[in-house]
C-alpha atoms as a PDB file:
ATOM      1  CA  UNK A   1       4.780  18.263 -28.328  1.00  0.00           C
ATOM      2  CA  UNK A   2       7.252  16.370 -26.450  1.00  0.00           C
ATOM      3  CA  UNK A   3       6.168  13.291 -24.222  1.00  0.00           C
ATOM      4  CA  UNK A   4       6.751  14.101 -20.928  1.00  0.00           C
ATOM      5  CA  UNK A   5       7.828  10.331 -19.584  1.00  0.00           C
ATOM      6  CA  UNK A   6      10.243   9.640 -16.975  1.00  0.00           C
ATOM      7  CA  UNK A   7      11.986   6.417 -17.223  1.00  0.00           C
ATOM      8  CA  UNK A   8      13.526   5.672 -14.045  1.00  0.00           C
ATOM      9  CA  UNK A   9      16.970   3.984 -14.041  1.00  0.00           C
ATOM     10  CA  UNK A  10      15.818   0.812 -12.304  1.00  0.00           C
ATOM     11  CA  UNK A  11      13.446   0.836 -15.118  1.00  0.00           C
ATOM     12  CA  UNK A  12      15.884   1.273 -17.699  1.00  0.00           C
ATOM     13  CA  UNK A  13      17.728  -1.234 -16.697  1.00  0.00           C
ATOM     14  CA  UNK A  14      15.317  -3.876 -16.887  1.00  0.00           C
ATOM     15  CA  UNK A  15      14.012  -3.138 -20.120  1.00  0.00           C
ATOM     16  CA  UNK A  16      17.321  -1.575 -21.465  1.00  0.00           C
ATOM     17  CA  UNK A  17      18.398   1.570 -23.132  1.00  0.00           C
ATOM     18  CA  UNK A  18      16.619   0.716 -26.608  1.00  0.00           C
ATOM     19  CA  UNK A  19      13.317   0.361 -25.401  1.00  0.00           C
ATOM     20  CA  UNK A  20      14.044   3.111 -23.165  1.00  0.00           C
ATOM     21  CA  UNK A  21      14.636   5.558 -25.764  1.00  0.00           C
ATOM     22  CA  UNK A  22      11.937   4.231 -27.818  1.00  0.00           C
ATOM     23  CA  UNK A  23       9.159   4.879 -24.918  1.00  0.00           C
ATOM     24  CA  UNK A  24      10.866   8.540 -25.061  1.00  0.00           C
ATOM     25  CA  UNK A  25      10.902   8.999 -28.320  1.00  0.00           C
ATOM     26  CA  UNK A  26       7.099   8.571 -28.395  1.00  0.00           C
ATOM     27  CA  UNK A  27       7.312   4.882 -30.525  1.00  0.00           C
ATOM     28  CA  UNK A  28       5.658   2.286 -27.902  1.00  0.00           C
ATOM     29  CA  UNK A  29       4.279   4.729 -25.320  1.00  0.00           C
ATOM     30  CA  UNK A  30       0.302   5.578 -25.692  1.00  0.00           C
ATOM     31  CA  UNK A  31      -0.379   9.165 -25.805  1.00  0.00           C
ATOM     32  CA  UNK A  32      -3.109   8.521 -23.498  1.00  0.00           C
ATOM     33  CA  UNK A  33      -3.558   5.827 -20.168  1.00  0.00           C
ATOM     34  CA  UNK A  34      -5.447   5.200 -17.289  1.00  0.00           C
ATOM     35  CA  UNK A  35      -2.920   6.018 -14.550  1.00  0.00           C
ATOM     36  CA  UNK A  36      -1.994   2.367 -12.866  1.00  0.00           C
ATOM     37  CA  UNK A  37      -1.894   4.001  -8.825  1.00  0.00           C
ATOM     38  CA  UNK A  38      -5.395   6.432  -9.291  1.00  0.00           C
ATOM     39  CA  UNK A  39      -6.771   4.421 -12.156  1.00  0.00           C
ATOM     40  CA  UNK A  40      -7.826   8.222 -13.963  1.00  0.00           C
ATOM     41  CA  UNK A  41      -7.029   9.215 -17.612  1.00  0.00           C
ATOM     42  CA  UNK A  42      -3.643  10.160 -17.796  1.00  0.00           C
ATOM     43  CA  UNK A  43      -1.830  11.876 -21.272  1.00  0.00           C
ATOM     44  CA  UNK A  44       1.905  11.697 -21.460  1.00  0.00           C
ATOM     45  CA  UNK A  45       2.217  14.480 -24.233  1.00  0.00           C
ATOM     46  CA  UNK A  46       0.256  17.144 -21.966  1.00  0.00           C
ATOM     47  CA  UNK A  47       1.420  16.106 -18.191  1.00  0.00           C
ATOM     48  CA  UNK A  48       4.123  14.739 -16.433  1.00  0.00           C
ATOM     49  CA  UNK A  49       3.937  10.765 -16.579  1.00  0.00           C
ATOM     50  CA  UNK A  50       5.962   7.679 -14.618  1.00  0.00           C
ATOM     51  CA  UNK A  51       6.646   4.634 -16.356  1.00  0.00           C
ATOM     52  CA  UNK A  52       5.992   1.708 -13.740  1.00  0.00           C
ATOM     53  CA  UNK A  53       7.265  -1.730 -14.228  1.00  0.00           C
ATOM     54  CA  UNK A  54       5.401  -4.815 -12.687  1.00  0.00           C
ATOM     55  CA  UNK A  55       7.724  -8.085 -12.587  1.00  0.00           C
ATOM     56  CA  UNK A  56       6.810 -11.388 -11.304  1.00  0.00           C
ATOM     57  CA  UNK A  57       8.273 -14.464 -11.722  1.00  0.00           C
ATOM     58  CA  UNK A  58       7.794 -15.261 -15.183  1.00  0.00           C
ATOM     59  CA  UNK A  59       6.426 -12.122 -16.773  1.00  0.00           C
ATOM     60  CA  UNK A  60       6.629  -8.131 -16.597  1.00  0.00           C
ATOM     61  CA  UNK A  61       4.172  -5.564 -17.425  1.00  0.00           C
ATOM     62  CA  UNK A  62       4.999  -1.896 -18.129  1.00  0.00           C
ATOM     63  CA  UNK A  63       2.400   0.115 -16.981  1.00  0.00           C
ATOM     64  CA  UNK A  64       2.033   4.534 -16.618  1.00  0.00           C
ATOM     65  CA  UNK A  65       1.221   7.016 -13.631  1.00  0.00           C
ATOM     66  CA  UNK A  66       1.015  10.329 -13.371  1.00  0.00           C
ATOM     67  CA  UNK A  67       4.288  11.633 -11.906  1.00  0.00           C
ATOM     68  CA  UNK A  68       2.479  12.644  -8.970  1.00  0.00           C
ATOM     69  CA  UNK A  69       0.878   9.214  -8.067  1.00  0.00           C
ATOM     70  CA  UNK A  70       4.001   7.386  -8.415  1.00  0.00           C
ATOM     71  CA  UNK A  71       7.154   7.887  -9.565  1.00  0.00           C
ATOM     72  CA  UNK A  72       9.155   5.862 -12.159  1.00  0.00           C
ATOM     73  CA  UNK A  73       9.732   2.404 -10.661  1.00  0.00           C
ATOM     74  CA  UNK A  74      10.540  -1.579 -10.283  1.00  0.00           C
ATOM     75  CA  UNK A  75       7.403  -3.142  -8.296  1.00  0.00           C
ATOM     76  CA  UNK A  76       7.970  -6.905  -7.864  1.00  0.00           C
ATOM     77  CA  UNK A  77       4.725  -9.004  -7.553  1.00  0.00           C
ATOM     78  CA  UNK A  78       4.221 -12.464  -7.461  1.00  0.00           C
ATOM     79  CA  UNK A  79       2.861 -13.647 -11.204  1.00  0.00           C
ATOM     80  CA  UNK A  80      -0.833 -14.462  -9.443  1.00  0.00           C
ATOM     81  CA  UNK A  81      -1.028 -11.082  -8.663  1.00  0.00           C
ATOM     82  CA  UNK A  82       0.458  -9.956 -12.198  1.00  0.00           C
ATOM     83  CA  UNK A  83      -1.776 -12.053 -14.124  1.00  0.00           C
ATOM     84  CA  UNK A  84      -4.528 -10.696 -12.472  1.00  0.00           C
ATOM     85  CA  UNK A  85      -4.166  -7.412 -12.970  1.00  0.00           C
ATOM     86  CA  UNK A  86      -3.109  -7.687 -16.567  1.00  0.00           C
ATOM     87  CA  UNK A  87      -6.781  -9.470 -16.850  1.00  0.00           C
ATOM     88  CA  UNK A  88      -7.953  -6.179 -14.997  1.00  0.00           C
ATOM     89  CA  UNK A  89      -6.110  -4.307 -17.249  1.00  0.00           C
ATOM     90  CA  UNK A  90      -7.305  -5.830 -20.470  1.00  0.00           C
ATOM     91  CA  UNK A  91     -11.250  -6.064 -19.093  1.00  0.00           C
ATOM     92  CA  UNK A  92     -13.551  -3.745 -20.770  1.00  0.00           C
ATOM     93  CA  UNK A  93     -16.157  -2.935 -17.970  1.00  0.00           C
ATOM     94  CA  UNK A  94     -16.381  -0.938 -15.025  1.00  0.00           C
ATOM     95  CA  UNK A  95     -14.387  -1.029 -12.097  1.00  0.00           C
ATOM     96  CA  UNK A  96     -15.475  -3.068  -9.221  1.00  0.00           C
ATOM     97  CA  UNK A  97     -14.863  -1.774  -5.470  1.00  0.00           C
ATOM     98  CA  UNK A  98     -15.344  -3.700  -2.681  1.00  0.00           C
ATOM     99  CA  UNK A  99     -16.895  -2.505   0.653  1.00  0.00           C
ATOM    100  CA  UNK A 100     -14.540  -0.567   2.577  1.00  0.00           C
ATOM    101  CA  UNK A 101     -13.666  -2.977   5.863  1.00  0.00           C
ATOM    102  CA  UNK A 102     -12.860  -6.513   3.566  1.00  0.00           C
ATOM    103  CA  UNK A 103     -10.456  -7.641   5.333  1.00  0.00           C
ATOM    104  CA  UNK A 104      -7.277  -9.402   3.564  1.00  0.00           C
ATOM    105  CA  UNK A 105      -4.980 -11.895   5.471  1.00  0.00           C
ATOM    106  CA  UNK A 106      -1.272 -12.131   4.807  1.00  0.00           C
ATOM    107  CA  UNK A 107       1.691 -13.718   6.449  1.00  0.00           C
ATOM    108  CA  UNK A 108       3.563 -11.432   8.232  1.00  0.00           C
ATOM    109  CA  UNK A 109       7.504 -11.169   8.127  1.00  0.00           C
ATOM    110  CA  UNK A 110       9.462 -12.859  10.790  1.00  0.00           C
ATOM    111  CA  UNK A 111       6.779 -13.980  13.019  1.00  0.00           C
ATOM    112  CA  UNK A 112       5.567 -17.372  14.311  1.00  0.00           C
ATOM    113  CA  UNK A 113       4.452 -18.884  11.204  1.00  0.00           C
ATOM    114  CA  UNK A 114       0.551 -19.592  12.783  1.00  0.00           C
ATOM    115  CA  UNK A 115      -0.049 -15.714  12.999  1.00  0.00           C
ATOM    116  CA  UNK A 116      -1.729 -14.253  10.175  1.00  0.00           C
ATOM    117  CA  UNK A 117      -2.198 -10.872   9.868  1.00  0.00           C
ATOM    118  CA  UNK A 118      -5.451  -9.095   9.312  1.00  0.00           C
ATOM    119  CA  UNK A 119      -5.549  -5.924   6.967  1.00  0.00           C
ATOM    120  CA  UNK A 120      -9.124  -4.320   6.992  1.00  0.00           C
ATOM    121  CA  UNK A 121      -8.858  -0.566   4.763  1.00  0.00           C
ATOM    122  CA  UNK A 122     -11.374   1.966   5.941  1.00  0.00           C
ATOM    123  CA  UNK A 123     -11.871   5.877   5.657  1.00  0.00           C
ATOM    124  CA  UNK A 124     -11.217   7.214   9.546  1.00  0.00           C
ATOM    125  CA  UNK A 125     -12.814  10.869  10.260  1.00  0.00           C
ATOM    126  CA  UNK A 126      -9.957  12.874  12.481  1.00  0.00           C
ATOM    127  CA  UNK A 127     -10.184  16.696  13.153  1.00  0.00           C
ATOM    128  CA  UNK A 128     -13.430  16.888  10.800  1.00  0.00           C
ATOM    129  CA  UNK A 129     -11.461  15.652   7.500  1.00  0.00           C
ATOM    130  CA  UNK A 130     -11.441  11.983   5.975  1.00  0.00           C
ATOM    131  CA  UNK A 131      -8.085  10.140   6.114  1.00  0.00           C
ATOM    132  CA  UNK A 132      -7.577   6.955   4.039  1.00  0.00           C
ATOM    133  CA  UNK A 133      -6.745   4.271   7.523  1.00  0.00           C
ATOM    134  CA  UNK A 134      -5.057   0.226   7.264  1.00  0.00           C
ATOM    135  CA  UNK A 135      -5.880  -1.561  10.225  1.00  0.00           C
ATOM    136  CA  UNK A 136      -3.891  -4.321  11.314  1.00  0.00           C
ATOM    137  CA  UNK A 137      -4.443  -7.436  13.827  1.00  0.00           C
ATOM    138  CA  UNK A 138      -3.194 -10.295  14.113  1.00  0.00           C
ATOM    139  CA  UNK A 139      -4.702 -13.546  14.345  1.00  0.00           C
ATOM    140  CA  UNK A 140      -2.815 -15.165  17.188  1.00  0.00           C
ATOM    141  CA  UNK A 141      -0.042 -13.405  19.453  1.00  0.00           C
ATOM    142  CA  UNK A 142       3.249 -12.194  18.173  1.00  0.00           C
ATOM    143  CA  UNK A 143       6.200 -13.229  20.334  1.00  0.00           C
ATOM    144  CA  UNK A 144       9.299 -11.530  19.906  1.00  0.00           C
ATOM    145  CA  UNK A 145      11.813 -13.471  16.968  1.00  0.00           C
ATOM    146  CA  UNK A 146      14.235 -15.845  19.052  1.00  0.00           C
ATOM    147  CA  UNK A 147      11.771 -16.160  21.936  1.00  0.00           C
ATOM    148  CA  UNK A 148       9.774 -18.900  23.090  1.00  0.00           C
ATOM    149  CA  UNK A 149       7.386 -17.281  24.999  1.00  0.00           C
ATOM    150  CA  UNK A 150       3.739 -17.008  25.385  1.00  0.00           C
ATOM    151  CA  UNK A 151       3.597 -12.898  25.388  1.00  0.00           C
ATOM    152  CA  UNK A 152       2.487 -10.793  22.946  1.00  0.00           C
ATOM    153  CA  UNK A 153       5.261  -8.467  21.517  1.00  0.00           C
ATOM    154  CA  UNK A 154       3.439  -7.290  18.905  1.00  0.00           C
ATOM    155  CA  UNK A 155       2.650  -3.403  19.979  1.00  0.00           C
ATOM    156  CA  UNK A 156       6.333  -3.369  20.840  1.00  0.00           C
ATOM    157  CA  UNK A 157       8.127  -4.671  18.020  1.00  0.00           C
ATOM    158  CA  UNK A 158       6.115  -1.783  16.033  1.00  0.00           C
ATOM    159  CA  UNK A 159       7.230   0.986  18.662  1.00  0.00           C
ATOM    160  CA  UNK A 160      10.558   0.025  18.606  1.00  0.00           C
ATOM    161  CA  UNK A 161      10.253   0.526  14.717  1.00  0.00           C
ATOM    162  CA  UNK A 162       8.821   3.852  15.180  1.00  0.00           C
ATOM    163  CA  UNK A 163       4.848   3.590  15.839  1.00  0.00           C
ATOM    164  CA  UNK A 164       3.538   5.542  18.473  1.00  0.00           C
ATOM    165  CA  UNK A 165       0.789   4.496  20.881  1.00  0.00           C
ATOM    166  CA  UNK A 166      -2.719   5.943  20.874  1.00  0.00           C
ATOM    167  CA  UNK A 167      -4.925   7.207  23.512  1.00  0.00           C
ATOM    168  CA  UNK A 168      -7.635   8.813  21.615  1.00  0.00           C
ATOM    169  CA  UNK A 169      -8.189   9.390  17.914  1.00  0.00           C
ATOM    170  CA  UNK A 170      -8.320  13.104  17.554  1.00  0.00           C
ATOM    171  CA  UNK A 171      -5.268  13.162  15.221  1.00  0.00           C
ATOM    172  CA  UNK A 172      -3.533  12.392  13.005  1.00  0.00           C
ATOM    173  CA  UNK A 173      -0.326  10.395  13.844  1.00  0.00           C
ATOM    174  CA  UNK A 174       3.152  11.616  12.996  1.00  0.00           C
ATOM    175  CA  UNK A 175       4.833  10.485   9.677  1.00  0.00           C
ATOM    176  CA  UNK A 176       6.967   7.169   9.718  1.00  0.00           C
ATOM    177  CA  UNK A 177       9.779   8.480   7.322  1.00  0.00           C
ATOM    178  CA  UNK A 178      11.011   4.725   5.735  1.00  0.00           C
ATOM    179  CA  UNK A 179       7.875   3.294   6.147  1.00  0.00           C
ATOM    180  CA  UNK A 180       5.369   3.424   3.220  1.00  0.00           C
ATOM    181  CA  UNK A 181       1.965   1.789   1.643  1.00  0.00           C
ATOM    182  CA  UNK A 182       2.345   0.730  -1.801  1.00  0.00           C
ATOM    183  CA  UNK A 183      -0.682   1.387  -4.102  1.00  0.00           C
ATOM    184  CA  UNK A 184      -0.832   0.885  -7.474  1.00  0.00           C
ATOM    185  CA  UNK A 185      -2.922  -0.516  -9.962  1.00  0.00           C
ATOM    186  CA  UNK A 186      -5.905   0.990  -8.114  1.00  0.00           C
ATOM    187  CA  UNK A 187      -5.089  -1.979  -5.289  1.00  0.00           C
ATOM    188  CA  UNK A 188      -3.141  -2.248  -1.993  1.00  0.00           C
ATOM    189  CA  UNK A 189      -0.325  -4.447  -2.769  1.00  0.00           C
ATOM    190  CA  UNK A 190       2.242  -3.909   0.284  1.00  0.00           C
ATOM    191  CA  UNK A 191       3.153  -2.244   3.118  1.00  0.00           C
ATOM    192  CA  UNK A 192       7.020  -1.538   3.366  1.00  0.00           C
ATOM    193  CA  UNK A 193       9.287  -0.799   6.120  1.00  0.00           C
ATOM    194  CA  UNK A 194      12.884   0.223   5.314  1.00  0.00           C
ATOM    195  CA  UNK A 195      15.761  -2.223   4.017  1.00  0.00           C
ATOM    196  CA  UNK A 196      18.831  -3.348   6.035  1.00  0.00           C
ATOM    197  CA  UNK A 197      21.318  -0.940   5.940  1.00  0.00           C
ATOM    198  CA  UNK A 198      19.548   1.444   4.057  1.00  0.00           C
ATOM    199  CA  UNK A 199      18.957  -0.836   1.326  1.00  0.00           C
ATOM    200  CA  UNK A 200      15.754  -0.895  -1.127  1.00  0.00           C
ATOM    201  CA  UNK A 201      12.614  -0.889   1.143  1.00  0.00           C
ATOM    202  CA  UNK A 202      11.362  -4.726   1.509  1.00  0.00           C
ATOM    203  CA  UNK A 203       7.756  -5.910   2.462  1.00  0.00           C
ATOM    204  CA  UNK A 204       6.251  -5.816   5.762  1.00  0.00           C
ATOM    205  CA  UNK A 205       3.080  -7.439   5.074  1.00  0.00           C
ATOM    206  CA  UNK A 206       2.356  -7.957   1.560  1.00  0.00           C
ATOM    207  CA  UNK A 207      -1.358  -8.675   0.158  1.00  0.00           C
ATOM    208  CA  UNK A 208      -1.782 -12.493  -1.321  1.00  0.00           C
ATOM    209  CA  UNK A 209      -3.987 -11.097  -3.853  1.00  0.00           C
ATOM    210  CA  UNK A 210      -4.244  -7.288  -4.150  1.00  0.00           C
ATOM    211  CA  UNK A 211      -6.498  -5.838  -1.603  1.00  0.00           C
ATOM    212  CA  UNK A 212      -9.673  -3.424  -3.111  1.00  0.00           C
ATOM    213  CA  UNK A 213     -10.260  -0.211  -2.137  1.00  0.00           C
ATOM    214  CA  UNK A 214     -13.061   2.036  -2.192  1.00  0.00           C
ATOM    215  CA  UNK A 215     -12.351   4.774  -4.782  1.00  0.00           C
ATOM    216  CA  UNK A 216     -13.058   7.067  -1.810  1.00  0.00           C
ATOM    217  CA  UNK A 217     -10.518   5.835   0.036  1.00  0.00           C
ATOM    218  CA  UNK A 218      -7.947   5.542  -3.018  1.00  0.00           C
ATOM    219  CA  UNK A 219      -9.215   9.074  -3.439  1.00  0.00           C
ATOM    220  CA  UNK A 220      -8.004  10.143  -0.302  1.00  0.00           C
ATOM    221  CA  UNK A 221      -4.577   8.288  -0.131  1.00  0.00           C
ATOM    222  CA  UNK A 222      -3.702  10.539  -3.496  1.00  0.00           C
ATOM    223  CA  UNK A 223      -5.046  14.110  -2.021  1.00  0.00           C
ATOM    224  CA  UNK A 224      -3.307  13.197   1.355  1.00  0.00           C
ATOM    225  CA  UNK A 225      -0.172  11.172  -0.478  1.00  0.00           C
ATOM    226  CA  UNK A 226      -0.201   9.231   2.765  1.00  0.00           C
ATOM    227  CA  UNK A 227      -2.347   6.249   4.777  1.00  0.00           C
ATOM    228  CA  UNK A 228      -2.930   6.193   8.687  1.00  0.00           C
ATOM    229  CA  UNK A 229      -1.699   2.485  10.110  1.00  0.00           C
ATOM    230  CA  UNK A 230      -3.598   1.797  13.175  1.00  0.00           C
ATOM    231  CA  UNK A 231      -2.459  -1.551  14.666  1.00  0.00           C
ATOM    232  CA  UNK A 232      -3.851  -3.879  17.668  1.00  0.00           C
ATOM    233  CA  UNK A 233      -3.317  -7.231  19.061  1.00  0.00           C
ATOM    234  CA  UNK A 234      -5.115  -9.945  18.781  1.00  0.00           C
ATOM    235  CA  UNK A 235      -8.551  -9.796  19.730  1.00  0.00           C
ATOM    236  CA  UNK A 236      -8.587  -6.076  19.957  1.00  0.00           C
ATOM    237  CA  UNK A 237     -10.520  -4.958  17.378  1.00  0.00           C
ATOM    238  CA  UNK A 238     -12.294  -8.091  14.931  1.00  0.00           C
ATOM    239  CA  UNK A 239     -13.706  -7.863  11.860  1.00  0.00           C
ATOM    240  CA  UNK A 240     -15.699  -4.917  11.403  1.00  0.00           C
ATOM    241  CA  UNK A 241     -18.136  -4.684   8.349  1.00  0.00           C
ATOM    242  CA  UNK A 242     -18.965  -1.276   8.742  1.00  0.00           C
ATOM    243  CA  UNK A 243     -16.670   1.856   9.135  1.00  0.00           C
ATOM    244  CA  UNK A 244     -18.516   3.372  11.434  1.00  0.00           C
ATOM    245  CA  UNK A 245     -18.169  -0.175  13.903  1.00  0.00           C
ATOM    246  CA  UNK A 246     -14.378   0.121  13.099  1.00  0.00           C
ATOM    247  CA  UNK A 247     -14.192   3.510  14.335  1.00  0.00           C
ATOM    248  CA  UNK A 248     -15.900   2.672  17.945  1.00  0.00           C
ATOM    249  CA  UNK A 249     -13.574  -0.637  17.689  1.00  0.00           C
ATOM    250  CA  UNK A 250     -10.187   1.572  16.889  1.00  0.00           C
ATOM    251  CA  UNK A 251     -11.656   4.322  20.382  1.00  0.00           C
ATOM    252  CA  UNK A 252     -12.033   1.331  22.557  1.00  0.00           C
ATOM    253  CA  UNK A 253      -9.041  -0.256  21.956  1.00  0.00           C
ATOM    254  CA  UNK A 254      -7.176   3.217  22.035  1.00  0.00           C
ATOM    255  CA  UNK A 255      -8.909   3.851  25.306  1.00  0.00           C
ATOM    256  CA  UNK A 256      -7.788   0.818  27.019  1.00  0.00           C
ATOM    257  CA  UNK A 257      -4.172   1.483  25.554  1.00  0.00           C
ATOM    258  CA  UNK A 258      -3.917  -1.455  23.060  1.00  0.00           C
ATOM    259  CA  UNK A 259      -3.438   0.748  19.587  1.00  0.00           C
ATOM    260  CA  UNK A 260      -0.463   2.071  18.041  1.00  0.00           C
ATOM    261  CA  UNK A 261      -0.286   4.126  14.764  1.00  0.00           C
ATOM    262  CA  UNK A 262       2.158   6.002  11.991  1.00  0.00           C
ATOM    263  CA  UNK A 263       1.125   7.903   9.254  1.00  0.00           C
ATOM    264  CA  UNK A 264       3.225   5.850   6.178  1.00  0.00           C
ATOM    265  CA  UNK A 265       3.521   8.077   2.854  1.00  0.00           C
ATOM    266  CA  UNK A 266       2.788   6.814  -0.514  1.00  0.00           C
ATOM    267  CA  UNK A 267       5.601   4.462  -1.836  1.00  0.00           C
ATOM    268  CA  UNK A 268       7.636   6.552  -3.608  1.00  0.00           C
ATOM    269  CA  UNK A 269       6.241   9.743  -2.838  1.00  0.00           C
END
């Protein structure tokens, strides 16, 4: 039976036609992998399969998805974050998940180089049905780029990109089309927001080391094929080490008008 690979052209043409063809002919792709977004058996000869490469700075790693994780793709990492997943990769136990609020500071893009921004994942209950939720606060306030001011600009930057505010949290918020959370390797690697003139997405906020998630929440992400973004100034809603205390956090902070939110789809999806 025919494989049933996609090699995408970015793909190809970092690893060139020859080893493209050869993945397609069946020579140096395994008939069988654990897919590198859902982290679940995966067969290329029986189901539609993406070939994923990972490059960092001194080293590449091709990895496989099924087609409806992930599409075929270039994912640039830094080599910290490749090296560790190819020891992930190669590591014969069980998958470890973390709890489901750790949070994981970044820096942000084009902001006063003493903000960090806080990333907590969590599983947020809307309408009676579970949606995989990033949360997202800064540590200090965000002026606007080219200001010198003491505000905080930071709900307002992200409406002018699209976000909407939130009064209450009885729905789900509308789809930011450009916008999109990056998962792969079972991990939360980025969150990107569209390129400059409608050039190749670029990173947002990108994870120092890949950021765990629960396999409930990865669970959701796939069945949903999108992630809620909820995001707050600083001080609104802490660190929260249980879901249910981030919920209550997210309502108050809704409630006195200090949350904003976009539904981003899966990158590439």
């Amino acid at each position: 039976m025919p494989r049933m690979l996609d090699v995408g052209d970015d793909v190809r043409a970092e690893i060139g036609d020859e080893e493209a063809d050869r993945l397609l002919a069946g020579d140096s792709a395994p008939g069988s992998y654990d897919c590198t977004s859902c982290r679940t058996p995966g067969d290329c000869e029986q189901e539609r399969t993406s070939t994923v490469l990972f490059i960092g700075d001194e080293t590449a790693v091709l990895a496989f998805a099924h087609a409806g994780c992930l599409p075929s793709q270039v994912v640039k990492v830094t080599e910290e974050q490749l090296q560790g997943a190819v020891r992930s990769i190669s590591a014969d136990q069980p998958h470890q998940e973390a709890a489901p609020a750790a949070p994981a500071p970044a820096p942000p893009k084009a902001v006063p180089e003493q903000a960090v921004l806080g990333v907590t994942s969590g599983l947020i209950l809307l309408a009676g049905e579970l949606h995989p939720a990033l949360v997202v606060e800064p540590t200090a306030p965000i002026a606007r780029p080219g200001t010198a001011g003491a505000g905080d600009d930071f709900l307002p930057l992200l409406i002018e990109q699209g976000f909407m505010p939130v009064t209450e949290l009885s729905a789900a918020p509308a789809v930011l089309h450009g916008w999109s959370v990056l998962l792969a390797m079972g991990q939360l690697h980025a969150v990107l927001q569209p390129g400059t003139d409608g050039g190749r997405p670029v990173a947002w906020w990108q994870a120092h080391q890949p950021l765990q998630v629960t396999e409930g929440w990865r669970t959701a992400a796939n069945k949903h094929q999108q992630v809620l973004m909820f995001a707050a100034p600083v001080g609104s809603i802490g660190r929260q080490p249980r879901e249910d205390l981030l919920r209550d956090a997210l309502d108050k902070a809704a409630a006195n008008g200090q949350l904003v939110a976009a539904a981003l789809p899966l990158a590439g999806t």
